[in-house]
Protein backbone atom coordinates (compact mmCIF):
# COMPACT_ATOMS: atom_id res chain seq x y z
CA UNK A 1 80.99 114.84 98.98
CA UNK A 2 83.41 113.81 101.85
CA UNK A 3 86.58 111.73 100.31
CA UNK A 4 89.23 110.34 102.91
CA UNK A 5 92.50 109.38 100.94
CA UNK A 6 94.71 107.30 103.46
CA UNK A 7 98.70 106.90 101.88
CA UNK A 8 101.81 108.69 102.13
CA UNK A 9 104.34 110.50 99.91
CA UNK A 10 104.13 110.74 96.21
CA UNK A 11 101.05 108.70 95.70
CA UNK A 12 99.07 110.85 98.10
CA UNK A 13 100.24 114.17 96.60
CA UNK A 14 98.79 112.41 92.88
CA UNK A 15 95.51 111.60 94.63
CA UNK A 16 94.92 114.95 96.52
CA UNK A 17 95.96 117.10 93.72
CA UNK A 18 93.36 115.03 91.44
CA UNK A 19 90.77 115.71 94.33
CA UNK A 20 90.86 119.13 94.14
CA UNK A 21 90.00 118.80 90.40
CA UNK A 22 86.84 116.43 91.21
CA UNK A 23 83.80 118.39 90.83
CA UNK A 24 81.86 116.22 93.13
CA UNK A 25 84.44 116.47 96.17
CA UNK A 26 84.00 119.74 98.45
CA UNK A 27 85.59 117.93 101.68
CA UNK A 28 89.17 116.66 102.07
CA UNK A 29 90.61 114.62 104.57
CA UNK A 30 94.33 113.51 104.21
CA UNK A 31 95.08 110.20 106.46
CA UNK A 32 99.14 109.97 106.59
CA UNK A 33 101.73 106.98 107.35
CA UNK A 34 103.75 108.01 110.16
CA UNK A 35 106.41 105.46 109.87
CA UNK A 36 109.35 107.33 107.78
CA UNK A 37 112.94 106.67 108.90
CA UNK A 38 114.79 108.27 106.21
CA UNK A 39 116.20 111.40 105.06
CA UNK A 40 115.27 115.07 106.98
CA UNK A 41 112.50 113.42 108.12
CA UNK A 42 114.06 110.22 109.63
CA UNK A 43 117.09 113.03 111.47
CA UNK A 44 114.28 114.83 112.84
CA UNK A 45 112.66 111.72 114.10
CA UNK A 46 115.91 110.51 116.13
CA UNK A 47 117.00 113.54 117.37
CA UNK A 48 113.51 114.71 118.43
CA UNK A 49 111.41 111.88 119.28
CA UNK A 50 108.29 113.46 116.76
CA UNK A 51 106.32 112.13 114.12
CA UNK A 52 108.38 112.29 110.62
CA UNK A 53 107.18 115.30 109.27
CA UNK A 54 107.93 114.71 105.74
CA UNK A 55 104.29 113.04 104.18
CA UNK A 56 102.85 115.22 106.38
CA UNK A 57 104.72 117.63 104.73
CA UNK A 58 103.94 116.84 101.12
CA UNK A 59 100.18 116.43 101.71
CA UNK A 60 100.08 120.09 103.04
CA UNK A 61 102.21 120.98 99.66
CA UNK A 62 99.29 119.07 97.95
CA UNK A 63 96.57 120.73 99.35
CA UNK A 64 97.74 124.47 99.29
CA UNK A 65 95.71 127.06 98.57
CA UNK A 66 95.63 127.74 94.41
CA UNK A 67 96.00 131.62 94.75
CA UNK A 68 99.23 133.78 95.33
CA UNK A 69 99.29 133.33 99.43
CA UNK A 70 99.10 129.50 98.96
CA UNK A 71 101.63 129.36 95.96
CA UNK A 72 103.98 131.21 98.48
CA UNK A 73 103.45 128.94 101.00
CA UNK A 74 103.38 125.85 99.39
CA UNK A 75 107.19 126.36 97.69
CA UNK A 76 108.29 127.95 101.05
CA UNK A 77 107.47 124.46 102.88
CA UNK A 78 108.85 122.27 100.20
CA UNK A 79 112.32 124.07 99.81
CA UNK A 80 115.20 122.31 101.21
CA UNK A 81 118.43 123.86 102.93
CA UNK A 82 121.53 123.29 100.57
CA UNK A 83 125.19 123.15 101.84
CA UNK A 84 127.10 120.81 104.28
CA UNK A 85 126.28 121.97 107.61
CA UNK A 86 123.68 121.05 110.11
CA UNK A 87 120.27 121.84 108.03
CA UNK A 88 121.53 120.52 104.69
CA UNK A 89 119.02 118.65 102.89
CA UNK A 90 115.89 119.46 105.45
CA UNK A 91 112.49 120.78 104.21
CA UNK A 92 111.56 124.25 105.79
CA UNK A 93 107.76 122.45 106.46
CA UNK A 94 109.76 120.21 107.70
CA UNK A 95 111.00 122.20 110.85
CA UNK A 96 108.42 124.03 110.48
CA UNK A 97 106.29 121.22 111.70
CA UNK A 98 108.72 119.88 114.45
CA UNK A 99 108.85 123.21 115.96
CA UNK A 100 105.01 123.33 116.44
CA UNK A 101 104.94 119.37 117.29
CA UNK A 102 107.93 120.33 120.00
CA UNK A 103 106.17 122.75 121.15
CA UNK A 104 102.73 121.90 121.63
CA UNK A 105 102.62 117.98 121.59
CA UNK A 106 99.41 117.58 119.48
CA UNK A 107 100.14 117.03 116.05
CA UNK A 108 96.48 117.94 114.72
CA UNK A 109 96.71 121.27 116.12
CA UNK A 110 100.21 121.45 114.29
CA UNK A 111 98.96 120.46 111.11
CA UNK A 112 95.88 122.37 111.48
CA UNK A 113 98.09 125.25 111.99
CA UNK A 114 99.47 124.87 109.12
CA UNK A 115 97.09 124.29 106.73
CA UNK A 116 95.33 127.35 107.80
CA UNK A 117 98.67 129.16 106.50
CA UNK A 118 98.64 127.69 103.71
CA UNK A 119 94.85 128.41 102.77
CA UNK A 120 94.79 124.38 102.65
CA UNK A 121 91.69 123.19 100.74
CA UNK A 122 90.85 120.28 102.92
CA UNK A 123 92.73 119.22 105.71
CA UNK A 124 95.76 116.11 107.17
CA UNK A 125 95.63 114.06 109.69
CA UNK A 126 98.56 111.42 111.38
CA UNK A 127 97.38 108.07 111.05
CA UNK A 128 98.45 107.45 114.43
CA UNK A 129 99.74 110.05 117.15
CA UNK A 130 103.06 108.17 117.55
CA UNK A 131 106.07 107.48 115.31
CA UNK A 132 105.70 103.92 114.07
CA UNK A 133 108.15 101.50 112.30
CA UNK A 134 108.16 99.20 109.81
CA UNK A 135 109.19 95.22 110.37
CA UNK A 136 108.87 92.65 107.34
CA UNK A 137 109.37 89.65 106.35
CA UNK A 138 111.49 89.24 103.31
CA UNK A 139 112.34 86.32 101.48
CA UNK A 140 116.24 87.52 99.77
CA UNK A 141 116.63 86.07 96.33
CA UNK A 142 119.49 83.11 96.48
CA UNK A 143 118.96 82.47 99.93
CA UNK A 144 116.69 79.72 102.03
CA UNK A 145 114.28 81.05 104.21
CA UNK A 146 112.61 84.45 105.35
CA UNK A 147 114.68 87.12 106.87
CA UNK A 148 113.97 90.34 109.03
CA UNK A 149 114.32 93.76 107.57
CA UNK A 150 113.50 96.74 109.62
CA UNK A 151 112.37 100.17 109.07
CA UNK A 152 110.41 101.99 106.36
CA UNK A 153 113.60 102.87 104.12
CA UNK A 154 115.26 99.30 104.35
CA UNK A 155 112.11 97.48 103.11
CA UNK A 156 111.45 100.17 100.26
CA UNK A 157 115.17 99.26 99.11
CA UNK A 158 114.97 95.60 100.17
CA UNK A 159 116.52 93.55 96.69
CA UNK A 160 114.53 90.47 98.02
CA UNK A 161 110.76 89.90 97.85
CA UNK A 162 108.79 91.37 100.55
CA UNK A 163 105.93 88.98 101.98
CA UNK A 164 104.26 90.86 104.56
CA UNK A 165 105.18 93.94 106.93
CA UNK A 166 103.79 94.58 110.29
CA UNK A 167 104.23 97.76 113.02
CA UNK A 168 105.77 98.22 115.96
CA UNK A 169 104.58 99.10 118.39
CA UNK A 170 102.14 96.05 117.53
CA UNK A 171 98.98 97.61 118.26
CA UNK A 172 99.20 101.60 117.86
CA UNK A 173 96.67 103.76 118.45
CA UNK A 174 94.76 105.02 115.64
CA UNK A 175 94.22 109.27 115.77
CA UNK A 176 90.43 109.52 116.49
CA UNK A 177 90.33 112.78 114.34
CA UNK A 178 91.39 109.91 111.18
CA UNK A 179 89.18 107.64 112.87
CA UNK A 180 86.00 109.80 112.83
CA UNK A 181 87.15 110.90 109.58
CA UNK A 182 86.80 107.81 108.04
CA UNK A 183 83.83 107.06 109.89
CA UNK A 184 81.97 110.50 108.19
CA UNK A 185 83.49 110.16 104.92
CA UNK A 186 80.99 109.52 101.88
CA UNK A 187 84.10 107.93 99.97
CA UNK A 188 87.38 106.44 101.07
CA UNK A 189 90.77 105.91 98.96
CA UNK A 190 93.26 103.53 99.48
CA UNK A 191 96.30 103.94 97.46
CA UNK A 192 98.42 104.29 95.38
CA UNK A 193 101.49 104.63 96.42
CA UNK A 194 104.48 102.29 97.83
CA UNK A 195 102.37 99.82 98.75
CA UNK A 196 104.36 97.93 102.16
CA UNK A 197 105.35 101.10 103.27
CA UNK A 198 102.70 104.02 102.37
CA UNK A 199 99.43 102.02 101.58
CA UNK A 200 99.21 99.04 103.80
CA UNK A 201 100.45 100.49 107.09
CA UNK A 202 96.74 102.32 107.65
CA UNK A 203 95.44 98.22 107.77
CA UNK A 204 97.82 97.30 110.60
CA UNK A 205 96.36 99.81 112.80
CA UNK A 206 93.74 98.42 114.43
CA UNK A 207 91.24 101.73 114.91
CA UNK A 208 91.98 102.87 111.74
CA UNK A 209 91.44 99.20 110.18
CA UNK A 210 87.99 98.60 112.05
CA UNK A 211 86.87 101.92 110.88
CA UNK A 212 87.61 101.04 107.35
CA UNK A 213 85.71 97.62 107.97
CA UNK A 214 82.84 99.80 109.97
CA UNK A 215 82.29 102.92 107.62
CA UNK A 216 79.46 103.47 105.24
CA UNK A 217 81.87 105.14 103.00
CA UNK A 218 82.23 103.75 99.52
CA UNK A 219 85.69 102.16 99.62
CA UNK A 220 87.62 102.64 96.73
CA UNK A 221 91.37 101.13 96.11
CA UNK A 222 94.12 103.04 93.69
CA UNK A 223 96.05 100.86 91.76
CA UNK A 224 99.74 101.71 91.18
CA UNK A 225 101.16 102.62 87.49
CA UNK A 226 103.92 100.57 88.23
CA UNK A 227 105.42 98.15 90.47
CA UNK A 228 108.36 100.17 92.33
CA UNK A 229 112.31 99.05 92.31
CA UNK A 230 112.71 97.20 95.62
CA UNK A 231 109.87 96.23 97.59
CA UNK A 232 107.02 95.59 94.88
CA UNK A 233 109.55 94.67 92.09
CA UNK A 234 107.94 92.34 89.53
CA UNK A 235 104.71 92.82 91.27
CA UNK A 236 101.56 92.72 88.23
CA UNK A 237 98.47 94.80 89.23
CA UNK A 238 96.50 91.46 90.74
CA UNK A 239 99.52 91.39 93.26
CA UNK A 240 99.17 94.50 95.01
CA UNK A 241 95.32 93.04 95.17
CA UNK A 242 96.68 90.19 96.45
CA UNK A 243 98.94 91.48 99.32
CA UNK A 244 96.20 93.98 100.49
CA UNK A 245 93.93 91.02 100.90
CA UNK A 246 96.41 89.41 102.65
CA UNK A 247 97.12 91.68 105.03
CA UNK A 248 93.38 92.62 105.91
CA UNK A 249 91.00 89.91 105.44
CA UNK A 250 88.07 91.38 105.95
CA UNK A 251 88.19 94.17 103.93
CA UNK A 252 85.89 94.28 100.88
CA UNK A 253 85.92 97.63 98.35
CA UNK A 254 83.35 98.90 95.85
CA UNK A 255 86.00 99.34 93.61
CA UNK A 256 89.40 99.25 91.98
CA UNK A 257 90.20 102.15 89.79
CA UNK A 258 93.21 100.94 87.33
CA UNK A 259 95.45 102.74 84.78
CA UNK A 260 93.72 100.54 81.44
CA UNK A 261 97.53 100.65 79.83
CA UNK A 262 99.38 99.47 82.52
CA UNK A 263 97.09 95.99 82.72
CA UNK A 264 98.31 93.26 80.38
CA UNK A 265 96.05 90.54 81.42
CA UNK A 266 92.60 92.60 82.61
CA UNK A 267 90.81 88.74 83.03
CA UNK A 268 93.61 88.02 86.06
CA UNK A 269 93.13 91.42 87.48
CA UNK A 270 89.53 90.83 87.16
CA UNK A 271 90.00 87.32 88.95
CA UNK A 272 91.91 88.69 91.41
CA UNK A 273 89.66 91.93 92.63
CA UNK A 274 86.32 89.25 92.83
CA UNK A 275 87.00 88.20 96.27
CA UNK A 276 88.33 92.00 97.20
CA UNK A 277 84.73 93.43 95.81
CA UNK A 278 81.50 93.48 97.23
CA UNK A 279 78.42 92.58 95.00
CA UNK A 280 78.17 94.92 92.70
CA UNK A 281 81.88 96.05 92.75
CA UNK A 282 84.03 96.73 89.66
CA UNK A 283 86.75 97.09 88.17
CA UNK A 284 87.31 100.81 86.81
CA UNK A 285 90.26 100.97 83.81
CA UNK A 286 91.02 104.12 82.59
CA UNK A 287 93.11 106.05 81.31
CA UNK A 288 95.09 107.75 83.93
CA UNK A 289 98.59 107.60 83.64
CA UNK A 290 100.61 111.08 82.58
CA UNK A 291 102.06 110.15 78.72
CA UNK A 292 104.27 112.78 79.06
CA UNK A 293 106.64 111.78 81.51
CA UNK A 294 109.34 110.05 81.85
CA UNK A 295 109.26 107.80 84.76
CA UNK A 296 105.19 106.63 85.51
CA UNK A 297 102.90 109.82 87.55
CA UNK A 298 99.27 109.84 87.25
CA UNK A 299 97.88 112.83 85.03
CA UNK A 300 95.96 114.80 87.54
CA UNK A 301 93.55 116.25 85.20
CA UNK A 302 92.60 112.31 84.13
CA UNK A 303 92.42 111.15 87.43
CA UNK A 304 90.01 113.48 88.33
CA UNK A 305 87.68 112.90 85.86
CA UNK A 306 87.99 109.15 86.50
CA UNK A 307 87.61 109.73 90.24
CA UNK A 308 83.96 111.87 89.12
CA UNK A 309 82.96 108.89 87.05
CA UNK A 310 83.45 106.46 89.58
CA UNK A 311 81.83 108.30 92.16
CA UNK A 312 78.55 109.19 90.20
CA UNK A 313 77.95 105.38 89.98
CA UNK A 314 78.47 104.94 93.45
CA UNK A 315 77.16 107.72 95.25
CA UNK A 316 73.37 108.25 93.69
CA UNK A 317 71.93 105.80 96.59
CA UNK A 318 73.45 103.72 99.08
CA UNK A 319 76.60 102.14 97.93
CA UNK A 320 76.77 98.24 97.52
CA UNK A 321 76.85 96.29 100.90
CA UNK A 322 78.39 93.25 101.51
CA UNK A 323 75.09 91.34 101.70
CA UNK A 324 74.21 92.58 98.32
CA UNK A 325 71.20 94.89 99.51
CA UNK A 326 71.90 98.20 97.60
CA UNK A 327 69.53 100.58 95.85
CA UNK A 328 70.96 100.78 92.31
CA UNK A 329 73.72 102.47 92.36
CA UNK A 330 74.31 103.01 88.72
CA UNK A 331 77.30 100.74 87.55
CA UNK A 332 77.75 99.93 84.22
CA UNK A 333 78.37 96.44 84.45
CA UNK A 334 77.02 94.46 87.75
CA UNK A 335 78.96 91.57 87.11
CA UNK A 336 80.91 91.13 90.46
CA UNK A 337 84.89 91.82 89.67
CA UNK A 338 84.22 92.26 85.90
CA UNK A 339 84.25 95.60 83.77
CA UNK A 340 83.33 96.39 79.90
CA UNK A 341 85.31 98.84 79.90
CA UNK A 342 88.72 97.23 79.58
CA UNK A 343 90.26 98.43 75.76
């Protein structure tokens, strides 16, 4: 099976690290935001003129071979430089990957570099081939009207309520290796993740959008564990639905895999994933969040096995089309946008 997961930083790392733990899945493709302004990466960015480095970074991590060699590798890339001076607080796969992106100009070939180094099972692509940033439109609690907010940190942090975000440059060109991933994929994942900033950006380019509207992929959305401090603050699970629908129209899934505790009111979810779904889409709840931590992270070991369930009832025959023509995949409950699974 050929899964495309499109996102960025830690919600990308949860779903690739739970893909390598899917039985089913034997081909990876990573699809990464390119719009970071912050931290090493966001330095690198200005000084340089590359792609930020850093989710490309952490999806390499995620993706590292599982023997001694990839280990190595994979804690090499992630360290960061201590100290005051000049490299303080930048990832080693950080330069890393600005040295080969300075170098040669072709950030596949970087990141297939790479990955080969790092025994990577499965492989990461930009999203687009150019650094990209971040413009929304925030309404600021206490004050009349909507304001501007620019780049990928600010509207993370922004205290007001984020409506909708867009890119600049307005139309960026899509990578065609993502493109034709997406295109070839059996399955494709959307989310989780921050959801203005990592998850929505892949809609608002338009080669990567119309492949998502064109592919024959099942197309599967990842619902957060928790809305995030700043730009999804207060946000319930039928609001992330919400937004994405919002920001691409046309775009109709085959399902919405939830964490079953973190849903209060499954009926509005329900509601709210109906015009999102194609006939014969579901909800999934399960159980998926990590009970052991401290601050909400998926359990990787439970998201794989709800990943596996959700793909045997989608994959046995053609996957639900939005005309309803479909030869039975095997869902448990063909209600459209309702599940009997909720606790």
């Amino acid at each position: 099976m050929r899964v495309v997961a499109l996102g960025g930083g830690h919600g990308l790392h949860a779903t690739l690290t739970a893909l390598r733990r899917c039985p089913p899945v034997t081909d990876i493709t990573a699809v990464v935001t390119v719009a970071d302004d912050g931290g090493s990466s966001g330095r690198l960015r200005r000084e340089l003129g590359l792609l930020p480095p850093g989710d490309l970074r952490m999806a390499l991590a995620a993706l590292a071979g599982d023997d001694e060699r990839g280990r190595f590798w994979s804690g090499l890339v992630q360290h960061r430089f201590g100290g005051t001076g000049a490299l303080a607080g930048h990832a080693v796969g950080n330069l890393l990957l600005a040295g080969l992106l300075e170098r040669d100009g072709d950030p596949v070939r970087a990141l297939a570099t790479v990955g080969e180094l790092m025994g990577c099972a499965g492989r990461v692509l930009p999203m687009a081939r150019v650094p990209l940033d971040i413009e929304a439109e925030v309404a600021l609690d206490g004050v009349d009207g909507a304001h501007l907010i620019r780049g990928q940190v600010a509207v993370a942090s922004t205290p007001g309520r984020v409506r909708r975000v867009w890119l600049r440059p307005a139309d960026p060109p899509a990578c065609d290796e993502a493109v034709r991933a997406v295109l070839d994929a059996d399955v494709v994942l959307l989310g989780p993740g921050s959801w203005f900033t990592s998850v929505l950006p892949h809609l608002l380019v338009p080669g990567l959008r119309d492949a998502l509207l064109e592919t024959p992929a099942a197309r599967v959305v990842l619902l957060n564990l928790a809305p995030e401090p700043g730009e999804t603050a207060g946000f319930s699970p039928e609001q992330h639905l919400e937004v994405l629908s919002g920001h691409a129209p046309g775009l109709r899934v085959h399902a919405v895999l939830a964490d079953a505790g973190s849903v209060s009111l499954p009926d509005r979810l329900d509601a709210a994933a109906a015009d999102l779904l194609v006939p014969g889409g579901r909800v999934w709840p399960a159980a998926v969040a990590d009970a052991r931590a401290a601050t909400p992270r998926h359990d990787p070991d439970a998201l794989a096995g709800a990943l596996a369930d959700v793909f045997g009832a989608l994959t046995p025959g053609r996957v639900p089309t939005e005309n309803g023509t479909h030869d039975s995949p095997q869902h448990d409950s063909p209600q459209r946008g309702r599940s009997s699974r909720w606790p």
